[in-house]
Protein backbone atom coordinates (compact mmCIF):
# COMPACT_ATOMS: atom_id res chain seq x y z
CA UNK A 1 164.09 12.34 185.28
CA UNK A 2 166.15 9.47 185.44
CA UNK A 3 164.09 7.68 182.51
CA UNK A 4 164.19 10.45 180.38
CA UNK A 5 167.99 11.41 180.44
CA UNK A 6 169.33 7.74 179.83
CA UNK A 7 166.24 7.70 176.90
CA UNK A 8 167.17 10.61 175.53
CA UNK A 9 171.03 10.04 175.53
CA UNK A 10 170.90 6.33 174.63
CA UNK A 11 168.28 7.23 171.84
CA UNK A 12 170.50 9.95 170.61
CA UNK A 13 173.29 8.21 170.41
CA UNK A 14 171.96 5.00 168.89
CA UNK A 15 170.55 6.93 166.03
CA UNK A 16 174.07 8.96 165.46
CA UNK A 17 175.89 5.46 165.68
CA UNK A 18 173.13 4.51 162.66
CA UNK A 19 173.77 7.35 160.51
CA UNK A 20 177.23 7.23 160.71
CA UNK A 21 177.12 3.12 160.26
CA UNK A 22 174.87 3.96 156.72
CA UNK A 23 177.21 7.23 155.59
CA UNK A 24 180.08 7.15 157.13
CA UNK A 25 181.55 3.55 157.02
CA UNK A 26 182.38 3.65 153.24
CA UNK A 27 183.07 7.33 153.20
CA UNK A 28 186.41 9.12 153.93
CA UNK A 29 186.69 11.16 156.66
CA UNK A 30 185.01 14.71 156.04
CA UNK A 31 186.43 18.21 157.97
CA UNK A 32 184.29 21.11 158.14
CA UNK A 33 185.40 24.57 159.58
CA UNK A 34 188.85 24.42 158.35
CA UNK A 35 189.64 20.98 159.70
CA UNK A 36 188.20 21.82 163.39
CA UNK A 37 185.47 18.88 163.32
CA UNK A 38 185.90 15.75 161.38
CA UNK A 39 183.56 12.74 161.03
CA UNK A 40 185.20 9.47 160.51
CA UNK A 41 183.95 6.50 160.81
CA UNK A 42 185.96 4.17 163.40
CA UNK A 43 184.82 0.49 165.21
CA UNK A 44 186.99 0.79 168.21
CA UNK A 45 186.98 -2.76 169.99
CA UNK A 46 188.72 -0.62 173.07
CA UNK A 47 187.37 1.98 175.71
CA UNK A 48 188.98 5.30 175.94
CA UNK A 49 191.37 6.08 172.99
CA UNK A 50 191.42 2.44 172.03
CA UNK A 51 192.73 0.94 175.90
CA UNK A 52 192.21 -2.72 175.88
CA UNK A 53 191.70 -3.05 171.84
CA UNK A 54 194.76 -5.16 172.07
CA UNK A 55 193.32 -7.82 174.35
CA UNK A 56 192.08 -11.24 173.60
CA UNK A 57 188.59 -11.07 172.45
CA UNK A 58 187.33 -13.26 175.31
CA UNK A 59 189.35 -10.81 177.67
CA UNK A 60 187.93 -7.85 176.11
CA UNK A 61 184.74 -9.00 176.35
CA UNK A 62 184.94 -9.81 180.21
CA UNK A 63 186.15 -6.64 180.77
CA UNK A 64 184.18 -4.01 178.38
CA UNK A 65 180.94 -6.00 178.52
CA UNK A 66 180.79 -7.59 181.90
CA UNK A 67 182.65 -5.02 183.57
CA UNK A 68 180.81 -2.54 181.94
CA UNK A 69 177.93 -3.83 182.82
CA UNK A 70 178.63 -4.44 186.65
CA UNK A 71 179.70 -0.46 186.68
CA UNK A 72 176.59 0.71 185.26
CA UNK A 73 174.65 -1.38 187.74
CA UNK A 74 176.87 0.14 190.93
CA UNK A 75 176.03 3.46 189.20
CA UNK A 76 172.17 3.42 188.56
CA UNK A 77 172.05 1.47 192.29
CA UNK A 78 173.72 4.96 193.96
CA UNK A 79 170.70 6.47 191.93
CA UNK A 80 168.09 5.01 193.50
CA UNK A 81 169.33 4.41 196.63
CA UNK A 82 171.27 7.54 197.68
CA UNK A 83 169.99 10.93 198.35
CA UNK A 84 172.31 13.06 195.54
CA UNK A 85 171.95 16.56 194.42
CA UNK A 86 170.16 17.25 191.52
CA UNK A 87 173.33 17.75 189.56
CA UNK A 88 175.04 15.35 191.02
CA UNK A 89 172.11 13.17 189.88
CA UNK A 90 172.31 14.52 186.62
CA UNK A 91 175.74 13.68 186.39
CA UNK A 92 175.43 10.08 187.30
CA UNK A 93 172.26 9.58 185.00
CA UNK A 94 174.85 10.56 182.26
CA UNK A 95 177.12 8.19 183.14
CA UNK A 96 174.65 5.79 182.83
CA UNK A 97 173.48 6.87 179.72
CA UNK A 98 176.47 7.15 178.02
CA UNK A 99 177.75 3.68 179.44
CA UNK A 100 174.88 2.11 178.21
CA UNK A 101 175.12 3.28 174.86
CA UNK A 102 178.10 2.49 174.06
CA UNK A 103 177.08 -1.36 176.24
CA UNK A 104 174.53 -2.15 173.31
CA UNK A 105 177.11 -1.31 170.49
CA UNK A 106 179.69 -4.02 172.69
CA UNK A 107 176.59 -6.47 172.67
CA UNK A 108 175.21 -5.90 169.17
CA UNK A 109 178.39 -4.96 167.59
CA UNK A 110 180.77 -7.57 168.01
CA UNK A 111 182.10 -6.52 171.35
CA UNK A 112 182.97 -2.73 169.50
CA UNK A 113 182.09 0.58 169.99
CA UNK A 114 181.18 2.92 166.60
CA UNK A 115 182.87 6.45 166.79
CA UNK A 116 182.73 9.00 164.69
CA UNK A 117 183.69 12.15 165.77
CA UNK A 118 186.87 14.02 166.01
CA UNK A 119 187.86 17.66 166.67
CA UNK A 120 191.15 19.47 167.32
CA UNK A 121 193.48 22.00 165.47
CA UNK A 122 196.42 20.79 163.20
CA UNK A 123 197.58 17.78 164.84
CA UNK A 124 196.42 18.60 168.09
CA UNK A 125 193.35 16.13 167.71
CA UNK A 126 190.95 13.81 170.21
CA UNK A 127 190.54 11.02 169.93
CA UNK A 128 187.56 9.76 167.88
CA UNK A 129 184.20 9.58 170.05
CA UNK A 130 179.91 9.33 169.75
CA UNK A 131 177.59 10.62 171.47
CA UNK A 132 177.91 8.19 174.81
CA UNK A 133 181.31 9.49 174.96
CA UNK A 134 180.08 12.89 175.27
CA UNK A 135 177.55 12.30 178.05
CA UNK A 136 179.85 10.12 179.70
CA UNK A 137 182.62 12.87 179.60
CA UNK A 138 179.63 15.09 180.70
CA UNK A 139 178.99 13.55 183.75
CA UNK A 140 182.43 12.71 184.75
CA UNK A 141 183.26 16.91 184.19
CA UNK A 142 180.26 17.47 186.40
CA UNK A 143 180.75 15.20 189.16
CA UNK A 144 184.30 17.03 188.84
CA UNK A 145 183.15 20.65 189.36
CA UNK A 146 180.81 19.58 192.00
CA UNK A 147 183.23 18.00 194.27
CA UNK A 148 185.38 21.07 193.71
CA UNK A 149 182.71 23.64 194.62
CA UNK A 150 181.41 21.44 197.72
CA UNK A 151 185.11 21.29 198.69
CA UNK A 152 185.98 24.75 198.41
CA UNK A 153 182.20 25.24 200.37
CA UNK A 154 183.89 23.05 202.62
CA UNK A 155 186.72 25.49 203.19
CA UNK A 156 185.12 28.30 203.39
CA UNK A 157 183.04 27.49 205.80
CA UNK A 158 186.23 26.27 208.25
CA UNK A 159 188.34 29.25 207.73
């Protein structure tokens, strides 16, 4: 299961990063449904809405690729090694996924990430994301909602 969500995520978002790299880069941005989804091409050299874009390449690269890489490591280790549930699983193997696609665009891409996606209302916007970001976002919501379930369990079960 493991195998085929990081595959399937990874593969998905490689080939998304590809068609926006030959469409998108020398394109302008395009809004469909009244302006509520936008593709636009973007190489962010940051994580999350551009954090650490501003430091020194060398620093940038410690941090997003090494540090990256460490984290993903820590994650697929708790994986393999811990007894999870199967969403909780889930979640994790999305984590990896997504971390590890947006890893090979920091290693093959000149330490940057390609994003291409954007949705909102007006100016009420996100930020600009792919597909990793998605499955990372994913995961992180459903390691979120599983805490707060097993914690309200948790409750329940002492009142």
């Amino acid at each position: 299961m493991l195998l085929a969500i990081i595959t399937g995520c990874v593969g998905c978002d490689q080939a998304t990063k590809a068609v926006a790299h030959g469409y998108l880069a020398s394109a302008p941005p395009m809004s469909f449904f009244g302006g509520l989804f936008r593709l636009q091409y973007v190489e962010n050299p940051g994580a999350f809405l551009s954090l650490g874009a501003n430091l020194p390449e060398h620093m940038r690269a410690a941090v997003m690729v090494v540090g990256g890489a460490i984290g993903l490591l820590m994650l697929a280790l708790v994986l393999v090694t811990q007894e999870v549930s199967r969403a909780r699983f889930a979640a994790f193997a999305l984590m990896v996924a997504g971390g590890a696609g947006n890893l090979l665009d920091r290693i093959f891409n000149h330490n940057q990430v390609v994003d291409f996606m954007n949705i909102g209302i007006g100016r009420v916007r996100t930020g600009v994301f792919n597909v990793a970001d998605v499955a990372l976002m994913l995961g992180i919501g459903m390691i979120a909602i599983s805490s707060l379930v097993h914690r309200d369990r948790g409750q329940l079960r002492d009142a």
